[in-house]
Protein backbone atom coordinates (compact mmCIF):
# COMPACT_ATOMS: atom_id res chain seq x y z
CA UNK A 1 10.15 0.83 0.41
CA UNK A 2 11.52 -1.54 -2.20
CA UNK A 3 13.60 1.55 -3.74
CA UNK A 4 15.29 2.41 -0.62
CA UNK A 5 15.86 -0.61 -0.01
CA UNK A 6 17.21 -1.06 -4.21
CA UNK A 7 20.99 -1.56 -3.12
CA UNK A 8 20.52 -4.36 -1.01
CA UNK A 9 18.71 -6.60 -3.36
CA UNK A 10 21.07 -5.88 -6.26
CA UNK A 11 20.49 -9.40 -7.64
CA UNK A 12 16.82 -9.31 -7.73
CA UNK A 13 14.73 -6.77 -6.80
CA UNK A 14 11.06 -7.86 -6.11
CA UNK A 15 7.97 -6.02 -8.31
CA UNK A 16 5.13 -4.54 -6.02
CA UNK A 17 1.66 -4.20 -7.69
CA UNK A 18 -1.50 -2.61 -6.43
CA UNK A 19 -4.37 -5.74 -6.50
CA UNK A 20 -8.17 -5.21 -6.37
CA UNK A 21 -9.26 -7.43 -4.26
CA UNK A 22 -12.31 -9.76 -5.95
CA UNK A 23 -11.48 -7.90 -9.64
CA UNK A 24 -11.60 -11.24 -11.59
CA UNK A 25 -10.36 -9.08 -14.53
CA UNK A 26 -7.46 -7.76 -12.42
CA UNK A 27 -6.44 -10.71 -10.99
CA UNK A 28 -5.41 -12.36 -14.29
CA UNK A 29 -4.08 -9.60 -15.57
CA UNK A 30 -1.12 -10.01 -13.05
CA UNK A 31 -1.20 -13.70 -13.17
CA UNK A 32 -0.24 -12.77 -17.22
CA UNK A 33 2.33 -10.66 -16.23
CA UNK A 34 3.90 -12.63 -13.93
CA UNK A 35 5.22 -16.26 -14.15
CA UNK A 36 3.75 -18.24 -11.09
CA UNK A 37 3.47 -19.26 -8.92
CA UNK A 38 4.96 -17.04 -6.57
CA UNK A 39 7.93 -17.02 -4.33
CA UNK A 40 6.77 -14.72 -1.85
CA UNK A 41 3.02 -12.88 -0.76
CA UNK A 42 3.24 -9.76 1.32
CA UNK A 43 0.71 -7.87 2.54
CA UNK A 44 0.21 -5.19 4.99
CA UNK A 45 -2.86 -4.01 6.94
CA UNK A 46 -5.33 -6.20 5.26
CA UNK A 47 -7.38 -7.14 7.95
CA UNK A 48 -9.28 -4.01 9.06
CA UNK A 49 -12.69 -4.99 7.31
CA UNK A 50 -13.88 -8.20 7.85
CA UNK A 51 -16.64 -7.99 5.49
CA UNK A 52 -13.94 -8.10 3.22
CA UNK A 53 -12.02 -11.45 4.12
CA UNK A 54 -14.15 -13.65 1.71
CA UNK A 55 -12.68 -11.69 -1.55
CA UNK A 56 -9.00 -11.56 -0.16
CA UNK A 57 -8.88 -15.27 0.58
CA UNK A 58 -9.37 -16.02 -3.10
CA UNK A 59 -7.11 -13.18 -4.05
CA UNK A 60 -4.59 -15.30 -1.82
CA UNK A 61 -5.50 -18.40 -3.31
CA UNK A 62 -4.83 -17.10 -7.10
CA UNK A 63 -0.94 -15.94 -6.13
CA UNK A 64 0.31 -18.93 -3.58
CA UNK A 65 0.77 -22.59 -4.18
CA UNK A 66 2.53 -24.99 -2.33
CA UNK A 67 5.96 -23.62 -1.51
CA UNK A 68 4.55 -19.56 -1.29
CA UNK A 69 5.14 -17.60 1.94
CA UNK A 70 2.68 -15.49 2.50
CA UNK A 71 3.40 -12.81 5.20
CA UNK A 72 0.40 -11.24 6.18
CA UNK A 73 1.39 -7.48 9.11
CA UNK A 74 -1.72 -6.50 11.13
CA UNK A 75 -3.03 -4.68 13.41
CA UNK A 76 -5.08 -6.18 15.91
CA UNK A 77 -8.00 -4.34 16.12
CA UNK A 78 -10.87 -6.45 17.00
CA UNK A 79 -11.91 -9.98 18.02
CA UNK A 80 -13.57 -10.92 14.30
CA UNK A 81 -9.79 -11.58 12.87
CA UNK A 82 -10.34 -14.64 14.27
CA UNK A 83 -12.52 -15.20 11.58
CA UNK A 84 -9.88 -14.89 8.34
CA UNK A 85 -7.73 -17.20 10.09
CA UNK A 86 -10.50 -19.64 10.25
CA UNK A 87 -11.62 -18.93 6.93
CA UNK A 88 -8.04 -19.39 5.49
CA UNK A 89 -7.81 -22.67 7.59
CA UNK A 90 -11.36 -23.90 5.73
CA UNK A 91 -9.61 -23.32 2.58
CA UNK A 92 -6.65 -25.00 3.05
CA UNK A 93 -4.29 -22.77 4.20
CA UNK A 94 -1.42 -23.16 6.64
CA UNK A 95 -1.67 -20.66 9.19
CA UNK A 96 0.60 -19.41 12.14
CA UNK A 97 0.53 -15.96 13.97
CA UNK A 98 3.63 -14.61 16.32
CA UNK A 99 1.64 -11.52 18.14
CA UNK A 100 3.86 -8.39 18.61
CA UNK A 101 3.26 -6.43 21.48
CA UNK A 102 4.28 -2.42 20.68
CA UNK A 103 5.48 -0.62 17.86
């Protein structure tokens, strides 16, 4: 996506990196890559297992400060969602959601 999209964002074109969720290792191995703290967090789709909303909440919380936007696409797929919102919320994030119906 970022390649087709290459000519618009002649001035600076953003990097895209694969992260392993609760991989301590591979977490600050892009934090040394990068200089932080970040603009902008995008993620897509990350809400399908909630079993898995502890480790992404501190992957979140290693990338954004104070002044990140974090845009988080999903697909609603079941009730316990509800529970990474309030988990983000317990750890001090700002949250909002704008529901989409249709695709």
């Amino acid at each position: 996506n970022v390649a087709d999209n290459e000519a618009a964002l002649r001035e600076r074109a953003p990097a895209v990196r694969r992260l392993v969720w609760g991989d301590e290792a591979h977490t600050a191995a892009l934090l040394a890559e990068f200089a932080s703290p970040f603009d902008l967090v995008v993620g897509a789709e990350l809400l399908y297992d909630p079993d898995q909303y502890p480790a992404l909440l501190r992957a979140l919380d290693a990338f954004v400060a104070s002044g990140t936007l974090a845009l988080l696409g999903f697909t609603h797929r079941h009730e316990g969602e509800r529970r990474f919102f309030e988990g983000a919320a317990a750890a001090g994030f700002r949250t909002a959601t704008q529901w989409r119906e249709g695709g």
